[in-house]
C-alpha atoms as a PDB file:
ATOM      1  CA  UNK A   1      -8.205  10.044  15.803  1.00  0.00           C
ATOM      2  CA  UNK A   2      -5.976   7.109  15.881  1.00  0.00           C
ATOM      3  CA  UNK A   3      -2.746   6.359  16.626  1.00  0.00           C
ATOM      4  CA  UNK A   4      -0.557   3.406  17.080  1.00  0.00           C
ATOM      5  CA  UNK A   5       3.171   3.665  18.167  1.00  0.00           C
ATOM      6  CA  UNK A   6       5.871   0.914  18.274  1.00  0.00           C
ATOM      7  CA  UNK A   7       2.915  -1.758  18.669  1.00  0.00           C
ATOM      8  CA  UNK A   8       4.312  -5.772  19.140  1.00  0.00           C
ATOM      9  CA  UNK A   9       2.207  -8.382  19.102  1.00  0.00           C
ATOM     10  CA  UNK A  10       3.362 -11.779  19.511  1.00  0.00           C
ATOM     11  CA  UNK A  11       1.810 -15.327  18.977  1.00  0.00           C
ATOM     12  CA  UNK A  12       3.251 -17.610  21.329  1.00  0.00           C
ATOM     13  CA  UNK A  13       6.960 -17.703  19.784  1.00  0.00           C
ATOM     14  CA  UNK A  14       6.094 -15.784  16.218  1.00  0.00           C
ATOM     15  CA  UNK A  15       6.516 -12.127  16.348  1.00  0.00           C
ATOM     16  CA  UNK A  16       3.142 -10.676  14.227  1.00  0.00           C
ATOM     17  CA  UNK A  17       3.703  -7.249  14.809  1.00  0.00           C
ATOM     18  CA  UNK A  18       6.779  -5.781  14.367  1.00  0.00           C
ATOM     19  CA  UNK A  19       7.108  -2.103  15.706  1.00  0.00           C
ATOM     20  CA  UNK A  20       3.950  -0.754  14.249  1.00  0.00           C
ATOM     21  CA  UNK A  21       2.964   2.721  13.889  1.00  0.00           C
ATOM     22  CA  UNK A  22       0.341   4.112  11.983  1.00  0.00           C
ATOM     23  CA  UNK A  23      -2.573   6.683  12.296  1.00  0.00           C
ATOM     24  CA  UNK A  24      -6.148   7.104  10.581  1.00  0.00           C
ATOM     25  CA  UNK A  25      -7.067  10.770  10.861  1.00  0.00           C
ATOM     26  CA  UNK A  26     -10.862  11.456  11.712  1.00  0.00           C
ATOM     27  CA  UNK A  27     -13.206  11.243   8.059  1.00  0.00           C
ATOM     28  CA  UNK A  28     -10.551   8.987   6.188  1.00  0.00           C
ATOM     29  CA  UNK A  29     -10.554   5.848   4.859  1.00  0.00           C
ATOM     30  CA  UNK A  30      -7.271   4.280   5.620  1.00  0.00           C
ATOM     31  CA  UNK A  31      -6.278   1.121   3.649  1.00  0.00           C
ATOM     32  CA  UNK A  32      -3.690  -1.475   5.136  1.00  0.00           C
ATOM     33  CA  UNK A  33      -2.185  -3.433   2.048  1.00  0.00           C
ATOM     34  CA  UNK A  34      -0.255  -7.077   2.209  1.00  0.00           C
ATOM     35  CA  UNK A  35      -0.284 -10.393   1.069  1.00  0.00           C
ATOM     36  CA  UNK A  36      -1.471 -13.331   3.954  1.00  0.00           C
ATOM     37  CA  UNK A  37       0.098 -13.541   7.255  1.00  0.00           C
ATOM     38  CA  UNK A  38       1.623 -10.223   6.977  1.00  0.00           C
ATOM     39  CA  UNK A  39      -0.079  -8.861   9.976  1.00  0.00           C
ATOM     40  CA  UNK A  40      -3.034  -6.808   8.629  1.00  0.00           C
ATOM     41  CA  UNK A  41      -6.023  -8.811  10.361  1.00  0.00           C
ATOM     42  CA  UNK A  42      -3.558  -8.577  13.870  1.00  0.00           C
ATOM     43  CA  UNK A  43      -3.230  -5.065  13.338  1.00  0.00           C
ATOM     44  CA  UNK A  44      -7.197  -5.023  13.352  1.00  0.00           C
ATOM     45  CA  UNK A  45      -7.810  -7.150  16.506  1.00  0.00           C
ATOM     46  CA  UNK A  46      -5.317  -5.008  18.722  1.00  0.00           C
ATOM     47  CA  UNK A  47      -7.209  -1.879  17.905  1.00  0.00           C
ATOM     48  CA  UNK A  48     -10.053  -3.667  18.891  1.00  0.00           C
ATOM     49  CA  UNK A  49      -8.900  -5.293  22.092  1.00  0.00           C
ATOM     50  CA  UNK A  50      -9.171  -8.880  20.249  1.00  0.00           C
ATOM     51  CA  UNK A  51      -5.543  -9.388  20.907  1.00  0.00           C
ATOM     52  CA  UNK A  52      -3.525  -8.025  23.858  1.00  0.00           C
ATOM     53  CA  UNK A  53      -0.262  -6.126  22.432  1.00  0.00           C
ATOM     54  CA  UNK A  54       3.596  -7.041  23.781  1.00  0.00           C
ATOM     55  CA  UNK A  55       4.867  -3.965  24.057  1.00  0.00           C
ATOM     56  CA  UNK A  56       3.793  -0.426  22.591  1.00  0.00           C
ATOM     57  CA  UNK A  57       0.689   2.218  22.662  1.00  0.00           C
ATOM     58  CA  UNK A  58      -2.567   2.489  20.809  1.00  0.00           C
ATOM     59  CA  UNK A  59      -4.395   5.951  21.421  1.00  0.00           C
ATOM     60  CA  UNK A  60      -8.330   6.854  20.380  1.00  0.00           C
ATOM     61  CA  UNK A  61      -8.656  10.637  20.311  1.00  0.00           C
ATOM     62  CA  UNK A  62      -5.121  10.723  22.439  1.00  0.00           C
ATOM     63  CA  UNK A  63      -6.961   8.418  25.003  1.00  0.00           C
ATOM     64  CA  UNK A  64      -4.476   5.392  25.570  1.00  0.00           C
ATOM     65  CA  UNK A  65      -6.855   2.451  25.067  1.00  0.00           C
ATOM     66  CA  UNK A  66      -4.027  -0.323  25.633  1.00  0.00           C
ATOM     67  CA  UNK A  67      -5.103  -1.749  28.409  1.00  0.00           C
ATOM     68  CA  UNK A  68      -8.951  -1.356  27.910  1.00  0.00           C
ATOM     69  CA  UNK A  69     -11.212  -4.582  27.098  1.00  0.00           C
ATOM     70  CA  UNK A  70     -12.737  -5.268  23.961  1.00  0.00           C
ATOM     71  CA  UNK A  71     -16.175  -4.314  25.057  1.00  0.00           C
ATOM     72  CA  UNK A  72     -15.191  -1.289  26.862  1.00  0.00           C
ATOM     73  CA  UNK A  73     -13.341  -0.422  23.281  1.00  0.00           C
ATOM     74  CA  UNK A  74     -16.947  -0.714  21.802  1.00  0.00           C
ATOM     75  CA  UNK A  75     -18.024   1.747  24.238  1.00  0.00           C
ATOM     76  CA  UNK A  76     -15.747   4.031  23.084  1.00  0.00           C
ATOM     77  CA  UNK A  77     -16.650   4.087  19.569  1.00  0.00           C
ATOM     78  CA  UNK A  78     -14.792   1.487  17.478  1.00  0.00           C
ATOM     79  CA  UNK A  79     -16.585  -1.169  15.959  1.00  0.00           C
ATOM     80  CA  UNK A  80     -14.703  -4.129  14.300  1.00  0.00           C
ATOM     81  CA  UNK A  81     -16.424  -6.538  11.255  1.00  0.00           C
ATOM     82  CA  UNK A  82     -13.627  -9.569  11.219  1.00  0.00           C
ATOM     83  CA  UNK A  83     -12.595 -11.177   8.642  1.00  0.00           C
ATOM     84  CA  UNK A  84     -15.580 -14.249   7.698  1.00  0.00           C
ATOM     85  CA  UNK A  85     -18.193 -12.179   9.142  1.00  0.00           C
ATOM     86  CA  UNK A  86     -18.828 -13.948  12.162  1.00  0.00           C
ATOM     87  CA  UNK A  87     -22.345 -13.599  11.747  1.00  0.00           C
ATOM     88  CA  UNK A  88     -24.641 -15.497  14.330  1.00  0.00           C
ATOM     89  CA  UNK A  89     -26.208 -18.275  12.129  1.00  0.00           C
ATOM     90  CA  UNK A  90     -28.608 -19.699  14.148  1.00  0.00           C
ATOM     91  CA  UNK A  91     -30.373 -16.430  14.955  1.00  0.00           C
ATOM     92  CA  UNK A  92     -32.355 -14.007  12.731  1.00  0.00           C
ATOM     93  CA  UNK A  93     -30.772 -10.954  10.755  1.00  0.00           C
ATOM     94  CA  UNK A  94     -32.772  -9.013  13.257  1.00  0.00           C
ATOM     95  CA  UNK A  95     -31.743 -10.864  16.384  1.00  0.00           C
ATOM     96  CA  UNK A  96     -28.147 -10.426  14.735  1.00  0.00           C
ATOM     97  CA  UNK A  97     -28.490  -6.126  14.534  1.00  0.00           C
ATOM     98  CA  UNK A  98     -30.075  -6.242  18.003  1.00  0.00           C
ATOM     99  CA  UNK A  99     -26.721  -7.600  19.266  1.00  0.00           C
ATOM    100  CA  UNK A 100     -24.958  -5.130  17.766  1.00  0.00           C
ATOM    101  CA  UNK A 101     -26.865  -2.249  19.453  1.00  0.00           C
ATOM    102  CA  UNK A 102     -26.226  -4.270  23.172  1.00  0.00           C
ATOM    103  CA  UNK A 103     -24.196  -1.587  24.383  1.00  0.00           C
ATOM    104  CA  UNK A 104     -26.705   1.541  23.816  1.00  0.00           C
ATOM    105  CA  UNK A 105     -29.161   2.483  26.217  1.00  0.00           C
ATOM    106  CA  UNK A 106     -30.598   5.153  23.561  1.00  0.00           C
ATOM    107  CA  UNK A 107     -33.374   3.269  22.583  1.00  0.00           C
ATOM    108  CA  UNK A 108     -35.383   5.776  20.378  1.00  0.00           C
ATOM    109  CA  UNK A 109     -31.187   6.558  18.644  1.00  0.00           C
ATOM    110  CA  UNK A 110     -31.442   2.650  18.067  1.00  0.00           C
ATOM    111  CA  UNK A 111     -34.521   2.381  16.658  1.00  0.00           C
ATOM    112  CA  UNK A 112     -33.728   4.864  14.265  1.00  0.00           C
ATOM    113  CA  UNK A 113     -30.665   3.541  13.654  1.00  0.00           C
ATOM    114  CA  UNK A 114     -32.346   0.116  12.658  1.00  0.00           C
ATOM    115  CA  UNK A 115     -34.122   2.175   9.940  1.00  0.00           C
ATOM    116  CA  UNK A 116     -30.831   3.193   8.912  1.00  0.00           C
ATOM    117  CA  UNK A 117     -29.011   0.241   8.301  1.00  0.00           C
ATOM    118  CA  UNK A 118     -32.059  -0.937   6.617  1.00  0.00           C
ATOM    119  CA  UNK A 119     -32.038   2.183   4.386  1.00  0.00           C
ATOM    120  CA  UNK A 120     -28.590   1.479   3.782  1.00  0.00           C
ATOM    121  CA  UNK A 121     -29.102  -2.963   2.830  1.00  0.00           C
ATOM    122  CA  UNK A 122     -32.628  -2.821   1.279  1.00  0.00           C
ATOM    123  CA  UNK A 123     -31.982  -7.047   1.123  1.00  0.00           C
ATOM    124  CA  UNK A 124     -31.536  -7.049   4.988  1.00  0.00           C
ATOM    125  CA  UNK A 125     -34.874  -5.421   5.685  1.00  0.00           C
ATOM    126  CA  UNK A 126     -36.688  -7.795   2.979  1.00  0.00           C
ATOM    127  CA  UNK A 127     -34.710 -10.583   5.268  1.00  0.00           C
ATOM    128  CA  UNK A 128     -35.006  -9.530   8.473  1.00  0.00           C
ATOM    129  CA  UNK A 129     -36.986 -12.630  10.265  1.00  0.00           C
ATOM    130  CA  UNK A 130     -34.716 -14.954   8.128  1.00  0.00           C
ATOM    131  CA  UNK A 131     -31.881 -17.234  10.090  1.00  0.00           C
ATOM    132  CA  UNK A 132     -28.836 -15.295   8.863  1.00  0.00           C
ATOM    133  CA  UNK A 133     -27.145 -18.704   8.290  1.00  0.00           C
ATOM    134  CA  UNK A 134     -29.547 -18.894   5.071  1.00  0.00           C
ATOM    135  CA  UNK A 135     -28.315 -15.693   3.537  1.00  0.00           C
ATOM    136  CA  UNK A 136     -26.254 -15.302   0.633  1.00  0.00           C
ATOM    137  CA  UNK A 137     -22.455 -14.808   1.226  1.00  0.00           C
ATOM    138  CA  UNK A 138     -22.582 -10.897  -0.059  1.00  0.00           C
ATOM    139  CA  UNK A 139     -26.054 -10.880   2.157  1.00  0.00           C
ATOM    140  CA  UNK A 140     -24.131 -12.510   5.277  1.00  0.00           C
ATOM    141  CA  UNK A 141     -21.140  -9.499   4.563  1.00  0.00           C
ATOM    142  CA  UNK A 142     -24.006  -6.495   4.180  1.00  0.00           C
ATOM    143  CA  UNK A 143     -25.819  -8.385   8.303  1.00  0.00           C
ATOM    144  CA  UNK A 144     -21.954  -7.954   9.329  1.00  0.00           C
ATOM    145  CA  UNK A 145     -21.022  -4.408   8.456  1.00  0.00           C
ATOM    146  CA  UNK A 146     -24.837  -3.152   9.463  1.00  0.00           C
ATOM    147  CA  UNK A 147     -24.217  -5.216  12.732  1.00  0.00           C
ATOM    148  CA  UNK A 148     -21.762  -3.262  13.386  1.00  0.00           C
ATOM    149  CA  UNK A 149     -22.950  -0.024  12.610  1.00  0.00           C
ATOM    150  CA  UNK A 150     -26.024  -0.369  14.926  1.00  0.00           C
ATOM    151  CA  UNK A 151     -22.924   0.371  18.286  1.00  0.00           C
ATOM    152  CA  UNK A 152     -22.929   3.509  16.408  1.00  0.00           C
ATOM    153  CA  UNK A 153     -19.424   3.778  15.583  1.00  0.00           C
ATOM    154  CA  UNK A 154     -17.054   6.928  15.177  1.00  0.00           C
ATOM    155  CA  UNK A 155     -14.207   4.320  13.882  1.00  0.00           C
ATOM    156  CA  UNK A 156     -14.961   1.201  12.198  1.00  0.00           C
ATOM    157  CA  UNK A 157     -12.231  -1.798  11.272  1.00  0.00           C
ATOM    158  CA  UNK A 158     -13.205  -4.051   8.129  1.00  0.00           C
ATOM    159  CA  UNK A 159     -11.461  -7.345   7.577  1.00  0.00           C
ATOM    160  CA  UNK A 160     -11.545  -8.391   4.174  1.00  0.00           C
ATOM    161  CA  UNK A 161     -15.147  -7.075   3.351  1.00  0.00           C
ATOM    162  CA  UNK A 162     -14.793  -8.831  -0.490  1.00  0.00           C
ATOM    163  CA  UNK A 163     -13.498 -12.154   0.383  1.00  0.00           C
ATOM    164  CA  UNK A 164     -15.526 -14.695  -1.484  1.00  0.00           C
ATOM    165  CA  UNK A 165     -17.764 -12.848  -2.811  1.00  0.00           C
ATOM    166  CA  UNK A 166     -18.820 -11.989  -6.456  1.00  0.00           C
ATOM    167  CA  UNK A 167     -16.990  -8.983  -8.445  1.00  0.00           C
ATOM    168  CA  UNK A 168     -20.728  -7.524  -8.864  1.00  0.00           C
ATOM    169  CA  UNK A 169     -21.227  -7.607  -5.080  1.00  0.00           C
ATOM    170  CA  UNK A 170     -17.848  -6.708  -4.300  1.00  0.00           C
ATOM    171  CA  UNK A 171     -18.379  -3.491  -6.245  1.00  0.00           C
ATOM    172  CA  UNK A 172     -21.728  -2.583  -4.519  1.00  0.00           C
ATOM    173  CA  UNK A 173     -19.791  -3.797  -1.102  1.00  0.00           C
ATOM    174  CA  UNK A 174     -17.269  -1.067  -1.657  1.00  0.00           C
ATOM    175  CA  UNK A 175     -19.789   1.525  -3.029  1.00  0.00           C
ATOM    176  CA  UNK A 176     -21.602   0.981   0.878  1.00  0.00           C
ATOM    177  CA  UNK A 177     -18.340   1.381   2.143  1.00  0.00           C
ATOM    178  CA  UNK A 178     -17.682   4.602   0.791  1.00  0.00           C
ATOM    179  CA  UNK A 179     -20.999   5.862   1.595  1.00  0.00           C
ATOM    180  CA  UNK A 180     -20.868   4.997   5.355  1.00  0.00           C
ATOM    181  CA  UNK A 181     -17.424   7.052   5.017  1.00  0.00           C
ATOM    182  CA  UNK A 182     -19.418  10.172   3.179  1.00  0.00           C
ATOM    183  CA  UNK A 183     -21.717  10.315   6.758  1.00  0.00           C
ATOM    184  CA  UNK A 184     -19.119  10.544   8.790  1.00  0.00           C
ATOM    185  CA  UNK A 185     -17.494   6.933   9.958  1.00  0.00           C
ATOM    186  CA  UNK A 186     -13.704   6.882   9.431  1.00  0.00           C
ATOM    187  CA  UNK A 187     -12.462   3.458   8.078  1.00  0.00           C
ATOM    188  CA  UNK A 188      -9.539   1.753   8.500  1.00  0.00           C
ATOM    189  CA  UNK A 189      -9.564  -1.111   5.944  1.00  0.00           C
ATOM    190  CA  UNK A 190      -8.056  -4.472   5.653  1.00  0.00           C
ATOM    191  CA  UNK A 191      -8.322  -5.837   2.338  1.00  0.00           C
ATOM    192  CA  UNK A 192      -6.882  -8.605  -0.510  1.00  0.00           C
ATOM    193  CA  UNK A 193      -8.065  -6.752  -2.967  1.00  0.00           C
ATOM    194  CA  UNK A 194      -5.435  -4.039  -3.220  1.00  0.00           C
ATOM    195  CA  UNK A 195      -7.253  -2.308  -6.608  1.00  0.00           C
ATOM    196  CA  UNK A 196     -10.546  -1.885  -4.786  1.00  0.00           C
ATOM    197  CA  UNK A 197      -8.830  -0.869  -1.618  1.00  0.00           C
ATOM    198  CA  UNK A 198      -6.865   2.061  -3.165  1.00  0.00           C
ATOM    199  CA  UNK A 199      -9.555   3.170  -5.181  1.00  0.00           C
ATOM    200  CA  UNK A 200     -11.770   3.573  -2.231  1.00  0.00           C
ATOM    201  CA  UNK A 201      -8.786   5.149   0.251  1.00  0.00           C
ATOM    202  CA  UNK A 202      -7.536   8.343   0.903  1.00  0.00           C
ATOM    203  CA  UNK A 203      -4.222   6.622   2.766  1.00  0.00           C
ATOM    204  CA  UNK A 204      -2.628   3.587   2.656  1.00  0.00           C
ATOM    205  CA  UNK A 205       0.067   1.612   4.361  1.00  0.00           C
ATOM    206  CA  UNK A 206       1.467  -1.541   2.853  1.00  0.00           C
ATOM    207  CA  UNK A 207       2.563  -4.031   5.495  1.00  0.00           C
ATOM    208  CA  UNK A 208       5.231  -6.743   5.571  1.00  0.00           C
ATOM    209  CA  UNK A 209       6.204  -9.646   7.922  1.00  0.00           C
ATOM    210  CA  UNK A 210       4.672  -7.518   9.979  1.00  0.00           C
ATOM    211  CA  UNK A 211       5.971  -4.828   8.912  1.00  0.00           C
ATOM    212  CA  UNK A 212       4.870  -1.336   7.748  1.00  0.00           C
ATOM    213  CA  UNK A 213       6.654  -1.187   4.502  1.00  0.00           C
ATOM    214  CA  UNK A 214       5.889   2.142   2.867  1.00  0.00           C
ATOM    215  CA  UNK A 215       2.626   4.390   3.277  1.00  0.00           C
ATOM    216  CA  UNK A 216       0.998   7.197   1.041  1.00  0.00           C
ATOM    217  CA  UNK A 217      -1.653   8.517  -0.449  1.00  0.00           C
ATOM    218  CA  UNK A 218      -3.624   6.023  -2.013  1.00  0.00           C
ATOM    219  CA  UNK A 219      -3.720   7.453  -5.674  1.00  0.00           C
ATOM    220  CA  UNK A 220       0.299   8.023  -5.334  1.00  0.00           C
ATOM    221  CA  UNK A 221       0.753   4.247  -4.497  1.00  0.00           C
ATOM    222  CA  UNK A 222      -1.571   3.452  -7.390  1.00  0.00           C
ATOM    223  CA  UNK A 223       0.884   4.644  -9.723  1.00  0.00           C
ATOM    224  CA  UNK A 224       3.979   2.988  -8.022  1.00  0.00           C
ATOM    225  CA  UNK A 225       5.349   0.489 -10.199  1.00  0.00           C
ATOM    226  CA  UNK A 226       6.544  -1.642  -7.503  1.00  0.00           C
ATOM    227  CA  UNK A 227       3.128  -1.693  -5.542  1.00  0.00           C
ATOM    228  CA  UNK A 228       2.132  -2.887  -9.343  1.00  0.00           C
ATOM    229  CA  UNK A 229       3.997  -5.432  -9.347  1.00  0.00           C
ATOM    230  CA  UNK A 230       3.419  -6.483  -6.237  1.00  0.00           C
ATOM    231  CA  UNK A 231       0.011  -6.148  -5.558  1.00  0.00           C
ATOM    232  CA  UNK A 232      -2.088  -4.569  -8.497  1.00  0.00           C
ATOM    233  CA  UNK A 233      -0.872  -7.722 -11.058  1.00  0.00           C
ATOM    234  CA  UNK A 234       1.526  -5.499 -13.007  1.00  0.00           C
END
């Protein structure tokens, strides 16, 4: 589904991405594992257009989407929650999910698709004429991910979905997550919280300065004692 060859991505002078290649294969959940600044949220943002690559090739469904915009990525089925939500403040949860629907002409699909996301965050729906600036931290996460879920999306990207919020909310977080997944949205994953990441994945890759390190099966990597060390607190 996708597929990312010898991808560079530079900063000015600082090399970000060194020679990445991975691939999510359609109905996973793919995890991408490192500590800060090792090139897991730019990893996210040239999939999604965010940031233009250096050198290298990024294919949806063996369509070379390199070049493409970020919006004209949206159109094509990828959907991207960044890391601190990014959620429109000033406006209402509702005003927020319309947004996300802007590029779907389907408006009977989006209706129902309203319905869904509500389905799926009860809280949202009790919420919905609130300013999302008022809501909680693990409500503000729940507007993001539904957000993005109302461009209907056959691939979506997740930047640190548990950052800040409580363990009890991180766990019902990751149960949504997985749930999405079981209906048929692949996930690629970006995430601090290794445990939670690997318990949820079918894949992972563990990246390094930028680097992809090692990849596997999440429940292999699990049970790798340096991974433990490194990431799972021993």
């Amino acid at each position: 589904m996708l597929e990312l060859n010898g991808v560079n991505l530079f900063y000015g002078g600082i090399h970000a991405l060194k020679n990445i290649s991975l691939k999510v294969e359609e109905g996973e959940i793919v995890t991408l594992i490192g500590a800060n600044g090792a090139g897991k949220s730019s990893t996210l943002k040239a999939i999604s257009g965010i940031e233009k690559i250096k050198s290298g090739k990024i294919k949806l469904y063996d369509k070379d989407i390199t070049a493409l915009q970020a919006e004209q990525i949206v159109k094509l089925g990828v959907s991207h929650v960044p890391e601190g939500r990014r959620i429109f403040s000033s406006m209402t949860v509702m005003e927020n999910l319309e947004l996300g629907a802007y590029t779907r002409k389907d408006k009977a699909e989006v209706k129902k698709d309203y319905d869904k996301v509500f389905s799926i965050f009860p809280r949202l729906l009790e919420r919905k004429e609130q300013l999302a600036g008022t809501l909680s931290g693990g409500e503000q996460q729940m507007l993001a991910i539904g957000r993005a879920l109302m461009s209907k999306p056959k691939l979506l990207l997740l930047d640190e979905p548990s950052m800040g919020l409580a363990p009890i909310i991180v766990k019902e977080i990751f149960s949504i997550i997985k749930d999405i997944n079981k209906e048929g949205t692949t996930i690629l994953l970006v995430e601090q919280n290794a445990y939670m990441a690997l318990q949820a994945a079918d894949r992972a890759y563990i990246i390094r300065n930028g680097e992809i390190e090692m990849e596997g099966k999440a429940e292999d990597l699990m049970q790798n004692e340096e991974i433990k060390n490194a990431y799972l607190g021993g």
